[in-house]
PDB file of N, CA and C in Angstrom:
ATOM      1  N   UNK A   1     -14.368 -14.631  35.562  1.00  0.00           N
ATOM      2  CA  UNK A   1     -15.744 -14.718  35.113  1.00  0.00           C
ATOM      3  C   UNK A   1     -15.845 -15.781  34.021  1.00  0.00           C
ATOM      4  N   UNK A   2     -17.005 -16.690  34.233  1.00  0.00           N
ATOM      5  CA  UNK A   2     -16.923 -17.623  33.211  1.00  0.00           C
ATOM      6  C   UNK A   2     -17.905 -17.085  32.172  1.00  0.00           C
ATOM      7  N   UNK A   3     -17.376 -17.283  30.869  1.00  0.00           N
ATOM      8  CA  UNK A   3     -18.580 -16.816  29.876  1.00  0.00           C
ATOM      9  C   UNK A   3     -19.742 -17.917  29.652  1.00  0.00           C
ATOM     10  N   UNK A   4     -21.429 -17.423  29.424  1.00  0.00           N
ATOM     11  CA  UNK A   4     -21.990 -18.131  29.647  1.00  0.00           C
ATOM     12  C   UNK A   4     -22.299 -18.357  27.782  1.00  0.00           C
ATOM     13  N   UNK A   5     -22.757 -19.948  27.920  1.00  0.00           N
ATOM     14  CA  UNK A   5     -23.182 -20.725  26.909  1.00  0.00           C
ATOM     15  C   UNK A   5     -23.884 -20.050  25.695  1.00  0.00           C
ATOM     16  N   UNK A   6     -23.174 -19.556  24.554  1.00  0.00           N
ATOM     17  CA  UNK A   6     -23.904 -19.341  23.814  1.00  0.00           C
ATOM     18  C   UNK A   6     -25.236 -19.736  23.354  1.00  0.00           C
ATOM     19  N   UNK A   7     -26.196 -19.009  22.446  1.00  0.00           N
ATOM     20  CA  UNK A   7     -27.554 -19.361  21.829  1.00  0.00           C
ATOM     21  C   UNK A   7     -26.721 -20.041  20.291  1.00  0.00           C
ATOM     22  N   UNK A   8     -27.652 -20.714  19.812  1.00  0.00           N
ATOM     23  CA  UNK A   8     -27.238 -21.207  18.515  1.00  0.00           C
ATOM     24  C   UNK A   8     -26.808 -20.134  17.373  1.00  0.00           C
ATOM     25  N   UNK A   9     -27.273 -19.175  17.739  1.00  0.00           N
ATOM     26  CA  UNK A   9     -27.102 -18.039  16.510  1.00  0.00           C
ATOM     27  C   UNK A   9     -26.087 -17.313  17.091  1.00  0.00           C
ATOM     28  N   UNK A  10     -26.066 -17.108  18.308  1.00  0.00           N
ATOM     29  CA  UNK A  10     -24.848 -16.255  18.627  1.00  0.00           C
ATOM     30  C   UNK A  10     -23.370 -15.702  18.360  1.00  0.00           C
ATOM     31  N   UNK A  11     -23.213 -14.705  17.478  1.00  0.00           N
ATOM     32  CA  UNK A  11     -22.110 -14.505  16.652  1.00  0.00           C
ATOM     33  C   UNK A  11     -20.770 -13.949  17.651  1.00  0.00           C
ATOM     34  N   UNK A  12     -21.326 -13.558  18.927  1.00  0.00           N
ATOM     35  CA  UNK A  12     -20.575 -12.876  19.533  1.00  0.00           C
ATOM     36  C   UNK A  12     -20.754 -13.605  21.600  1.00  0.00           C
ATOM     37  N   UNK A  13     -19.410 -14.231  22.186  1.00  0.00           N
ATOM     38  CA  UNK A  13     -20.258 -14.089  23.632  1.00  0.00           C
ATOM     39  C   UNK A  13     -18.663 -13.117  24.424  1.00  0.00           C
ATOM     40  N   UNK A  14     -19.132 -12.931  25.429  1.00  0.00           N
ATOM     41  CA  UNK A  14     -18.200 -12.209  25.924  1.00  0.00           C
ATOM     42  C   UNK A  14     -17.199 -13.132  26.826  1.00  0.00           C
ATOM     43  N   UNK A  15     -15.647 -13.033  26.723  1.00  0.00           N
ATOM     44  CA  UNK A  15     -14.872 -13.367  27.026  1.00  0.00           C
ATOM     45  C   UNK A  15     -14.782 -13.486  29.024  1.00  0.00           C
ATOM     46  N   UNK A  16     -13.873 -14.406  29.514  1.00  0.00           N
ATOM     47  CA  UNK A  16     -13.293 -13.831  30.979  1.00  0.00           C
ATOM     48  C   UNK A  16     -12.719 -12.828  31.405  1.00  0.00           C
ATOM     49  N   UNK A  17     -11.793 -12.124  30.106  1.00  0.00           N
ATOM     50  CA  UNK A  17     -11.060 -11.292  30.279  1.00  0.00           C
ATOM     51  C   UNK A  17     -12.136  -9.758  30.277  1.00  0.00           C
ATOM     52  N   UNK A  18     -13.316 -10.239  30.048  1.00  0.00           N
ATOM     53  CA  UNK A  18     -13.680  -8.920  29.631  1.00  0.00           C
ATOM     54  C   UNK A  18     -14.064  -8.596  28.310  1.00  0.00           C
ATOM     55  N   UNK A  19     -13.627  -9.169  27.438  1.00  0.00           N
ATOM     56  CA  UNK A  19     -13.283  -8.694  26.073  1.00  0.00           C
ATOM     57  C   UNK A  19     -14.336  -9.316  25.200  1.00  0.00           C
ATOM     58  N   UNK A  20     -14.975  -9.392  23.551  1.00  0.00           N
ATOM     59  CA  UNK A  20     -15.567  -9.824  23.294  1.00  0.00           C
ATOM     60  C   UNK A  20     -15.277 -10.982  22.321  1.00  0.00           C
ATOM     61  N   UNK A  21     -15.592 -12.123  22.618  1.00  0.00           N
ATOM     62  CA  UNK A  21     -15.459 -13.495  21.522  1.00  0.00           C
ATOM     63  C   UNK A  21     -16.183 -13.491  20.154  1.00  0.00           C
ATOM     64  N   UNK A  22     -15.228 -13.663  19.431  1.00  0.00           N
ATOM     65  CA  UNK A  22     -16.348 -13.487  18.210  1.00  0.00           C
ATOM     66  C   UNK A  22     -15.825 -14.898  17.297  1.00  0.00           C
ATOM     67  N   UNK A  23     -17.209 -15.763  16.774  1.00  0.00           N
ATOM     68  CA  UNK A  23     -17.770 -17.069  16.748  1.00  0.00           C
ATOM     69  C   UNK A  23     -15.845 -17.108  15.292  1.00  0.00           C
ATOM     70  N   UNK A  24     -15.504 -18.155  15.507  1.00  0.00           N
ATOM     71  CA  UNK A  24     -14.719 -18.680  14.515  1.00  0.00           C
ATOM     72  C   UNK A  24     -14.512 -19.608  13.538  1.00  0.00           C
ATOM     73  N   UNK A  25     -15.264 -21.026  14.111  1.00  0.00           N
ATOM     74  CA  UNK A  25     -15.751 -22.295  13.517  1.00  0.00           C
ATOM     75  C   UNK A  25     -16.868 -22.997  14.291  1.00  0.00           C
ATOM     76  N   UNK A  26     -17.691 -23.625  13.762  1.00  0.00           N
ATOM     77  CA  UNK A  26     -18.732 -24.723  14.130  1.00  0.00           C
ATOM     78  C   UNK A  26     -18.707 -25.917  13.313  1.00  0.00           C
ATOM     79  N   UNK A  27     -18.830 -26.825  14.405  1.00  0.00           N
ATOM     80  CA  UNK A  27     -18.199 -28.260  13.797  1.00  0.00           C
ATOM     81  C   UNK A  27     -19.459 -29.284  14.408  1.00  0.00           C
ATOM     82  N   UNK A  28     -19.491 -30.439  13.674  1.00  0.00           N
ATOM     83  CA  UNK A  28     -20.433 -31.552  14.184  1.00  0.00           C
ATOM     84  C   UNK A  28     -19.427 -32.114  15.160  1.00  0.00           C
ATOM     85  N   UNK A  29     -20.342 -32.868  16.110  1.00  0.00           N
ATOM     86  CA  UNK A  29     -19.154 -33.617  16.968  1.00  0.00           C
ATOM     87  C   UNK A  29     -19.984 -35.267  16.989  1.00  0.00           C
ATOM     88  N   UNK A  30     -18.546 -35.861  16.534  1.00  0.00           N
ATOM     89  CA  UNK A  30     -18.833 -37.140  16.051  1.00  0.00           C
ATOM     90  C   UNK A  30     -19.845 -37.977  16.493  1.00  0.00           C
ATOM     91  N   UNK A  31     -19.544 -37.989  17.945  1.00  0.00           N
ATOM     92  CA  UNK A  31     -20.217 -39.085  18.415  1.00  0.00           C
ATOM     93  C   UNK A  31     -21.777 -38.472  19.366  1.00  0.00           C
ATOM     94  N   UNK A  32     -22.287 -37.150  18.861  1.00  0.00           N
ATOM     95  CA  UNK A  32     -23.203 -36.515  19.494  1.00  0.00           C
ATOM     96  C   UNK A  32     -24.393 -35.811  18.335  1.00  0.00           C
ATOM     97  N   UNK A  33     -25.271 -36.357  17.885  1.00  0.00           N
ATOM     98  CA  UNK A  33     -25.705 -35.774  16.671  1.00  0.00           C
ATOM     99  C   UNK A  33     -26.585 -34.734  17.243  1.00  0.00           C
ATOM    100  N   UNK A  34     -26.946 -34.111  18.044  1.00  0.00           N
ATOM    101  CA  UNK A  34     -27.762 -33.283  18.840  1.00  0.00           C
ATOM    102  C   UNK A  34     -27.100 -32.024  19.012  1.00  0.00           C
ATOM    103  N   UNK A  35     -25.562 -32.093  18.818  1.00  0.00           N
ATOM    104  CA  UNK A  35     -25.057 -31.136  19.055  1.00  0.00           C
ATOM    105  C   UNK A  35     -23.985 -30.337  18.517  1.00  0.00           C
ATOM    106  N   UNK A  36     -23.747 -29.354  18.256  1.00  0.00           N
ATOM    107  CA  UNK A  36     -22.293 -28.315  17.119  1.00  0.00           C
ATOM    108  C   UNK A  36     -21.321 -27.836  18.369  1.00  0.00           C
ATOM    109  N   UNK A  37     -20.406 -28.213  18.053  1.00  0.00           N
ATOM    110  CA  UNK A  37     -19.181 -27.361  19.091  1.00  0.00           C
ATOM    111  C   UNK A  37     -18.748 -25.790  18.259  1.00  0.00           C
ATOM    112  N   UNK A  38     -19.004 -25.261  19.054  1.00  0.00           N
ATOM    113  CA  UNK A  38     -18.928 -23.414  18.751  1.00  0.00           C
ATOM    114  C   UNK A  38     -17.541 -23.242  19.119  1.00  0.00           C
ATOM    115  N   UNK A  39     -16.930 -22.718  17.938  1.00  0.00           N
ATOM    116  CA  UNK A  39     -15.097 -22.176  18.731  1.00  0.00           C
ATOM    117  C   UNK A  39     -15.382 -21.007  18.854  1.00  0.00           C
ATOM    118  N   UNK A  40     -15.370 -20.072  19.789  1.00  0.00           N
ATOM    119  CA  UNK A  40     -14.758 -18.425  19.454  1.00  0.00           C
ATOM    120  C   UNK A  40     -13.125 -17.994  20.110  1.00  0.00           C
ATOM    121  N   UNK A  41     -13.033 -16.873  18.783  1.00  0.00           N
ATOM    122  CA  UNK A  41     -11.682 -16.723  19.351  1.00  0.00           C
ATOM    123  C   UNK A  41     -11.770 -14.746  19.993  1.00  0.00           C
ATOM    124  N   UNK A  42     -11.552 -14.880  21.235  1.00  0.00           N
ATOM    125  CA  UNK A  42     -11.522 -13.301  22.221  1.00  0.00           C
ATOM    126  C   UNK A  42     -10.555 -11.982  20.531  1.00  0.00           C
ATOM    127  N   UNK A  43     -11.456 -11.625  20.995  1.00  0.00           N
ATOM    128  CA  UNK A  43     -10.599  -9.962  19.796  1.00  0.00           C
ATOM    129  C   UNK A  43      -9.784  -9.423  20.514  1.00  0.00           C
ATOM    130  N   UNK A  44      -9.942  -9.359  22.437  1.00  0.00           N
ATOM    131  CA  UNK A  44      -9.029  -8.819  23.022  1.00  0.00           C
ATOM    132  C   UNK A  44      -7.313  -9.727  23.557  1.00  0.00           C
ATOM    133  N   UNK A  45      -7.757 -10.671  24.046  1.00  0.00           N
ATOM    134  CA  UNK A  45      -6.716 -11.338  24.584  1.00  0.00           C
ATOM    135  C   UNK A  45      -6.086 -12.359  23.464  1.00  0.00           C
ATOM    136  N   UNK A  46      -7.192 -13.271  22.699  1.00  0.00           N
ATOM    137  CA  UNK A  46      -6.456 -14.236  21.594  1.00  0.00           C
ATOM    138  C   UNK A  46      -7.160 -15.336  22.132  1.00  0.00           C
ATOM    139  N   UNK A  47      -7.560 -15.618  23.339  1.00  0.00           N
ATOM    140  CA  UNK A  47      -8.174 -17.400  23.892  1.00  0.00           C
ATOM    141  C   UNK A  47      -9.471 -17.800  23.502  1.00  0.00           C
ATOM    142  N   UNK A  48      -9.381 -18.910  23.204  1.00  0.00           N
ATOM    143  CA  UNK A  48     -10.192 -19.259  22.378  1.00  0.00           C
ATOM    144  C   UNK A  48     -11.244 -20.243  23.897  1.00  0.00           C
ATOM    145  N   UNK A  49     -12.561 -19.877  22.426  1.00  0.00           N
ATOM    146  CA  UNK A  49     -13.131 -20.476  23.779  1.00  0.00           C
ATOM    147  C   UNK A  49     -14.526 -21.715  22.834  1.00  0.00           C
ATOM    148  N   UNK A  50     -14.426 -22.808  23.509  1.00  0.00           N
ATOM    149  CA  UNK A  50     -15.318 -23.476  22.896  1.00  0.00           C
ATOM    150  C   UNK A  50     -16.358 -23.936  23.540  1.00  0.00           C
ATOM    151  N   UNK A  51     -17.783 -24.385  22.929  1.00  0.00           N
ATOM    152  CA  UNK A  51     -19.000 -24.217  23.559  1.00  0.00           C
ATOM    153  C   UNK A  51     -19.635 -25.807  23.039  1.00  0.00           C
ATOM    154  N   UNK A  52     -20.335 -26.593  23.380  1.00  0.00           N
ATOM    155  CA  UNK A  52     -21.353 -27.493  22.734  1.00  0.00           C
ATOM    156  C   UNK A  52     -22.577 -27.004  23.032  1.00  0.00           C
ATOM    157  N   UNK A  53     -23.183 -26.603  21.702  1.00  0.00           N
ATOM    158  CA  UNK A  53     -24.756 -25.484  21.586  1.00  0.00           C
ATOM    159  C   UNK A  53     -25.439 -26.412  20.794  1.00  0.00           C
ATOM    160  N   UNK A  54     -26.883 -26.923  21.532  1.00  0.00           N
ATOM    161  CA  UNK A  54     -27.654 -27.617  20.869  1.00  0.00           C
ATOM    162  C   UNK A  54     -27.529 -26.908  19.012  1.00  0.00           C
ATOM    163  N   UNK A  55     -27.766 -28.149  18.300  1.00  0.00           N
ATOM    164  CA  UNK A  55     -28.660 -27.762  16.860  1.00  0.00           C
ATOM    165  C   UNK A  55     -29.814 -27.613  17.531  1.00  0.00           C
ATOM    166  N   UNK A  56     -30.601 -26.970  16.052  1.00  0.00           N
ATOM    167  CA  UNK A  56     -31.508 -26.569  16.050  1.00  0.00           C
ATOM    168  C   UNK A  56     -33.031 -28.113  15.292  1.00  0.00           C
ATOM    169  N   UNK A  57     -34.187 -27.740  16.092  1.00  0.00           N
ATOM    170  CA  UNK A  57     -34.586 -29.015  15.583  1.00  0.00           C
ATOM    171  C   UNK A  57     -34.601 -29.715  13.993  1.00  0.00           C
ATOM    172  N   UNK A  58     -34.575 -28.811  13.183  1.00  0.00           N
ATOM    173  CA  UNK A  58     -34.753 -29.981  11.637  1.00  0.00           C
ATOM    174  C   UNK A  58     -32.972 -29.885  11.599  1.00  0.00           C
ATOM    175  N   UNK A  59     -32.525 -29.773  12.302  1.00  0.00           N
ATOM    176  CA  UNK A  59     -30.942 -30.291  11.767  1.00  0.00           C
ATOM    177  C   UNK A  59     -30.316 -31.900  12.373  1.00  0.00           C
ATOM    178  N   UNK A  60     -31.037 -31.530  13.744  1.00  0.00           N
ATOM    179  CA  UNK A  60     -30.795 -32.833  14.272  1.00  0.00           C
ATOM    180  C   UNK A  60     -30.710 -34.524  13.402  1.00  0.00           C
ATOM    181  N   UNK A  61     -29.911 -35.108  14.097  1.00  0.00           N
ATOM    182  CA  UNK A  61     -29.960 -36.953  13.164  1.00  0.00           C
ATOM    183  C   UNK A  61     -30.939 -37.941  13.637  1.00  0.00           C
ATOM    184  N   UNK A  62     -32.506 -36.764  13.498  1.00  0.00           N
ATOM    185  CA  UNK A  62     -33.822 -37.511  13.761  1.00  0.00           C
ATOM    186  C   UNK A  62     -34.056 -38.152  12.493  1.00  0.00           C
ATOM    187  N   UNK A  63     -33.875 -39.974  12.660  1.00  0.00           N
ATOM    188  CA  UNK A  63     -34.866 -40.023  11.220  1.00  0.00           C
ATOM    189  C   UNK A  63     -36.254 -40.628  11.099  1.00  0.00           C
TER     190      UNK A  63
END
């Protein structure tokens, strides 16, 4: 089962294994100002799983 794309706020998505991911780091990604890469790491198994989840609009590198 693939886990589906977190929401921007989403603290928690559910794993392949079943199990639940819970959010670990959010990072800018260099060359994409539109967007935060979401790490979560599974509570059950350990795999980590990473996401690119829009920002939200006043965060964006609108100037």
């Amino acid at each position: 089962m693939i886990p589906r794309i977190p929401a921007r706020t989403d603290a928690y998505v559910q794993c392949g294994c079943g199990g639940t991911a819970q959010i670990a780091t959010v990072s800018p990604i260099a060359d994409d100002d539109d967007n935060m890469r979401h790490l979560y790491t599974c509570l059950e198994c350990g795999m980590d799983l990473s996401f690119v989840v829009a920002k939200k609009a006043g965060q964006r590198g609108e100037a």
